[in-house]
C-alpha atoms as a PDB file:
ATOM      1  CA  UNK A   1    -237.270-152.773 -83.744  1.00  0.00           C
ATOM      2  CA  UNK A   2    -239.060-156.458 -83.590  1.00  0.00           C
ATOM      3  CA  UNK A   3    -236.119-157.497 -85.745  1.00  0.00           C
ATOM      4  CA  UNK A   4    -233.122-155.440 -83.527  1.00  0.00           C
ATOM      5  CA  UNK A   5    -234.743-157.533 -80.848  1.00  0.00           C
ATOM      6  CA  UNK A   6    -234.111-160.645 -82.408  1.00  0.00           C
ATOM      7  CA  UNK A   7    -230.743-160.334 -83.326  1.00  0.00           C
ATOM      8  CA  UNK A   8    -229.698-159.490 -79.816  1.00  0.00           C
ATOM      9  CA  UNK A   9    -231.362-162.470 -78.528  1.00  0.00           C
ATOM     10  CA  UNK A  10    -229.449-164.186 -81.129  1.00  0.00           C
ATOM     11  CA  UNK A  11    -226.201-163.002 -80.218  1.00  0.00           C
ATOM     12  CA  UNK A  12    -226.818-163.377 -76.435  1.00  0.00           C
ATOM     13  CA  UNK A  13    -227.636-167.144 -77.328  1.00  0.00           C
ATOM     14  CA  UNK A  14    -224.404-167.121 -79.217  1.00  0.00           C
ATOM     15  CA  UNK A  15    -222.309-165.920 -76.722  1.00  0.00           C
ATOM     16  CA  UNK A  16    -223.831-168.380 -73.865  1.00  0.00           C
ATOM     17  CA  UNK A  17    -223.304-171.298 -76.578  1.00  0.00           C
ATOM     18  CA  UNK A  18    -219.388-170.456 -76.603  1.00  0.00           C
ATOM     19  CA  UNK A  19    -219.596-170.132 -73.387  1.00  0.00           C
ATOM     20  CA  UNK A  20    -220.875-173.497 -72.770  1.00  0.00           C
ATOM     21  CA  UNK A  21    -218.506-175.158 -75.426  1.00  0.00           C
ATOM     22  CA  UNK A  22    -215.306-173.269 -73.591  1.00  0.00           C
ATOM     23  CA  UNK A  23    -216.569-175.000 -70.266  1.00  0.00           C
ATOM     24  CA  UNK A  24    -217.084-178.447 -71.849  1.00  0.00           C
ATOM     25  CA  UNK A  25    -213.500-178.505 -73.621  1.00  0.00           C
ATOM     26  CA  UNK A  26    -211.916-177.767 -70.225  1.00  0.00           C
ATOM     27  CA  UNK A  27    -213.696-180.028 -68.541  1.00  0.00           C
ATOM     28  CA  UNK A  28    -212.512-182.341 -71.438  1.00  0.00           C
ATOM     29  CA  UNK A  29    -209.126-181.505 -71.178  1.00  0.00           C
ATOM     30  CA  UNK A  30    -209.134-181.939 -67.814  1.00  0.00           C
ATOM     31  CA  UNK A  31    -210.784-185.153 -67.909  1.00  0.00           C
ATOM     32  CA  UNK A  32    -208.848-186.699 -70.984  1.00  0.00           C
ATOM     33  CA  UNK A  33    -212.283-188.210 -72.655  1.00  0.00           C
ATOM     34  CA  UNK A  34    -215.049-186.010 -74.321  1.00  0.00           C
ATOM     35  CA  UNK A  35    -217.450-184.162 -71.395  1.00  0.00           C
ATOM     36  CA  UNK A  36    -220.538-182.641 -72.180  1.00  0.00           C
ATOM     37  CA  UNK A  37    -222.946-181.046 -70.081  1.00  0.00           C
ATOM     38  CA  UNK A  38    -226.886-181.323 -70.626  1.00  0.00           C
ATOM     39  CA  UNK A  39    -228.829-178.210 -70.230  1.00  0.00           C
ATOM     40  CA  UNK A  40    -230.581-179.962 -67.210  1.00  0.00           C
ATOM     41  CA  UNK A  41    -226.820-179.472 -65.475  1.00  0.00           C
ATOM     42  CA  UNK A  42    -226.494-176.604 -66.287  1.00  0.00           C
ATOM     43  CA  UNK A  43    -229.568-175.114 -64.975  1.00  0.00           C
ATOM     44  CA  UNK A  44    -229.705-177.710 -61.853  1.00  0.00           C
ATOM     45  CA  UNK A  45    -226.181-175.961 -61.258  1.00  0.00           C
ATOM     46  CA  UNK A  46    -227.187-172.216 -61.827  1.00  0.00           C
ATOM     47  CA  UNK A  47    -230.841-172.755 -60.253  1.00  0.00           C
ATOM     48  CA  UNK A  48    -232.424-175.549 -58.872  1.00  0.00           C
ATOM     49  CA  UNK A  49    -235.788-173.558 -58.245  1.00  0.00           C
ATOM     50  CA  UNK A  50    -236.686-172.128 -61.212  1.00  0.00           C
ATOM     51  CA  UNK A  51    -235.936-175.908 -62.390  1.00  0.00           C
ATOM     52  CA  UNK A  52    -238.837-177.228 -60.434  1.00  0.00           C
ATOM     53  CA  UNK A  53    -240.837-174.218 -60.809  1.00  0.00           C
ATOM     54  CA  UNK A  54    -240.341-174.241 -64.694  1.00  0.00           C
ATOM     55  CA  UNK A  55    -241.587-178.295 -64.447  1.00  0.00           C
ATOM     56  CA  UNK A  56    -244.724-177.630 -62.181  1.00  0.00           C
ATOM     57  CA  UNK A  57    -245.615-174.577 -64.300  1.00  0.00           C
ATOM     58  CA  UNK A  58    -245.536-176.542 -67.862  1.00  0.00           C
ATOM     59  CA  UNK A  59    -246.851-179.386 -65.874  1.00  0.00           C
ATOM     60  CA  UNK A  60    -250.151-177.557 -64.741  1.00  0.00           C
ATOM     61  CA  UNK A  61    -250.713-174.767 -67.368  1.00  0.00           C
ATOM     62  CA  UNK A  62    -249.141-176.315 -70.386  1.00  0.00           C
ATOM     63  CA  UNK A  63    -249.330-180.116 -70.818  1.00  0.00           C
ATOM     64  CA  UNK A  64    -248.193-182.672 -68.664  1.00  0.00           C
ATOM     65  CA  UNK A  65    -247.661-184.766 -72.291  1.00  0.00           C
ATOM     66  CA  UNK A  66    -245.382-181.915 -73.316  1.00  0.00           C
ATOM     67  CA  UNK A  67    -242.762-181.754 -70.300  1.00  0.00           C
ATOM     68  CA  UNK A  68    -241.776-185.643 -70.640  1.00  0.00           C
ATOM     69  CA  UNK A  69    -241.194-186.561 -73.975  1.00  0.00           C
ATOM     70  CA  UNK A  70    -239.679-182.819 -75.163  1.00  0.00           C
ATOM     71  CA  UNK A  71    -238.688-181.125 -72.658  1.00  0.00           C
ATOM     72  CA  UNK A  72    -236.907-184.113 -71.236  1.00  0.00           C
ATOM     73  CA  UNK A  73    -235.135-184.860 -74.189  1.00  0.00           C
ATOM     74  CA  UNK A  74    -234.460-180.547 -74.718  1.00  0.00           C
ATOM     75  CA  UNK A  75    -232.831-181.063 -70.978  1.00  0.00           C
ATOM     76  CA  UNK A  76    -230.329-184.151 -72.378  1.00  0.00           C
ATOM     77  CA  UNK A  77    -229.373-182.406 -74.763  1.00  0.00           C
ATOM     78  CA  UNK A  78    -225.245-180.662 -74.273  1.00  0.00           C
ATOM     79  CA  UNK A  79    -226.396-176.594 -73.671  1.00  0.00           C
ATOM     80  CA  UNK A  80    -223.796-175.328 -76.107  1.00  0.00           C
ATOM     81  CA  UNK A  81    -225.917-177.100 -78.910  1.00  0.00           C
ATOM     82  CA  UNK A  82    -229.544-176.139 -77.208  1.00  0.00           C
ATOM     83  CA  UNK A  83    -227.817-172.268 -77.133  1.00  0.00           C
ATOM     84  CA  UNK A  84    -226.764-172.427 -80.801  1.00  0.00           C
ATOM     85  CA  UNK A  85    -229.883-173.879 -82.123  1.00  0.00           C
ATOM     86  CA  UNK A  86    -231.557-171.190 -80.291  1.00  0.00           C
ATOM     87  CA  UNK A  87    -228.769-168.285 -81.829  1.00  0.00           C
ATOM     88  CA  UNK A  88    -229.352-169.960 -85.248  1.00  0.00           C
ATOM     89  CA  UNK A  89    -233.247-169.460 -84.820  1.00  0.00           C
ATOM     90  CA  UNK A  90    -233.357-166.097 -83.349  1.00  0.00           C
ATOM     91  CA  UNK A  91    -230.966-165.245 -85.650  1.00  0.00           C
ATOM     92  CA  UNK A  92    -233.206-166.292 -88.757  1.00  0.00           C
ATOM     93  CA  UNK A  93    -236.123-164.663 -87.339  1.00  0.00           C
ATOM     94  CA  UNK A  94    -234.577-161.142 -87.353  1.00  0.00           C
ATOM     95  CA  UNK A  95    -232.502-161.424 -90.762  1.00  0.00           C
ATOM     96  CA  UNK A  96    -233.635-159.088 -93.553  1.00  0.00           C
ATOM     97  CA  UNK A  97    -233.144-160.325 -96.943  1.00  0.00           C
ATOM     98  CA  UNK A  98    -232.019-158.119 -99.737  1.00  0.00           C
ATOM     99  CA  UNK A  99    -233.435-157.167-102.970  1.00  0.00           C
ATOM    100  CA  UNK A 100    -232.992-159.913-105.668  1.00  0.00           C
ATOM    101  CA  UNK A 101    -233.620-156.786-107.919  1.00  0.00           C
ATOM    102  CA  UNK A 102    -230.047-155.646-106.425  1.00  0.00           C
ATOM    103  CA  UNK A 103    -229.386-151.973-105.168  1.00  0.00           C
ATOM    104  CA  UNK A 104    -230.309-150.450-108.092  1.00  0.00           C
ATOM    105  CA  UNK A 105    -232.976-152.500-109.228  1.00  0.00           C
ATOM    106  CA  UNK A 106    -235.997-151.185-109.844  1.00  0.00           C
ATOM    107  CA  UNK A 107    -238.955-151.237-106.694  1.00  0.00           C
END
């Protein structure tokens, strides 16, 4: 189930990280140079509240130390690549390796 989980996650990511990338190359095209978007943006763009509330929280629970060197440089990154890192990683943590032994190896 833990693993189901995961892979859903990972193909949610995956389909917001095309998503992003679809945006971007219009906005390229449009543009005639390369545009990117960070994931700061994006999420100014979709919610400026949840923004600040997601600062003040990690901020005052977390770590101040850990908002401005990481997060800051999480929220300059483009969000198609923050969304595909995140697909690759959910991803990996629900993938089930096979059996070296094969299918009808031995157990």
């Amino acid at each position: 189930m833990i693993r189901f989980l995961f892979r859903l996650l990972a193909y949610v990511a995956l389909s917001l990280a095309i998503i992003a990338a679809v945006l971007d190359a219009a906005r390229s095209v449009g543009a005639s140079q390369l545009m990117m978007t960070s994931l700061q943006d994006s999420w100014q763009s979709l919610s400026a509240s949840s923004l600040a509330l997601a600062q003040t929280s990690i901020k005052t629970h977390i770590s101040p130390i850990l908002w401005d060197p990481l997060m800051l440089w999480i929220l300059e990154a483009p969000t198609f690549i923050v969304f595909a890192l995140l697909a690759f990683l959910f991803y990996a943590m629900g993938y089930k390796r096979e059996n070296r032994a094969g299918r009808f190896g031995a157990r």
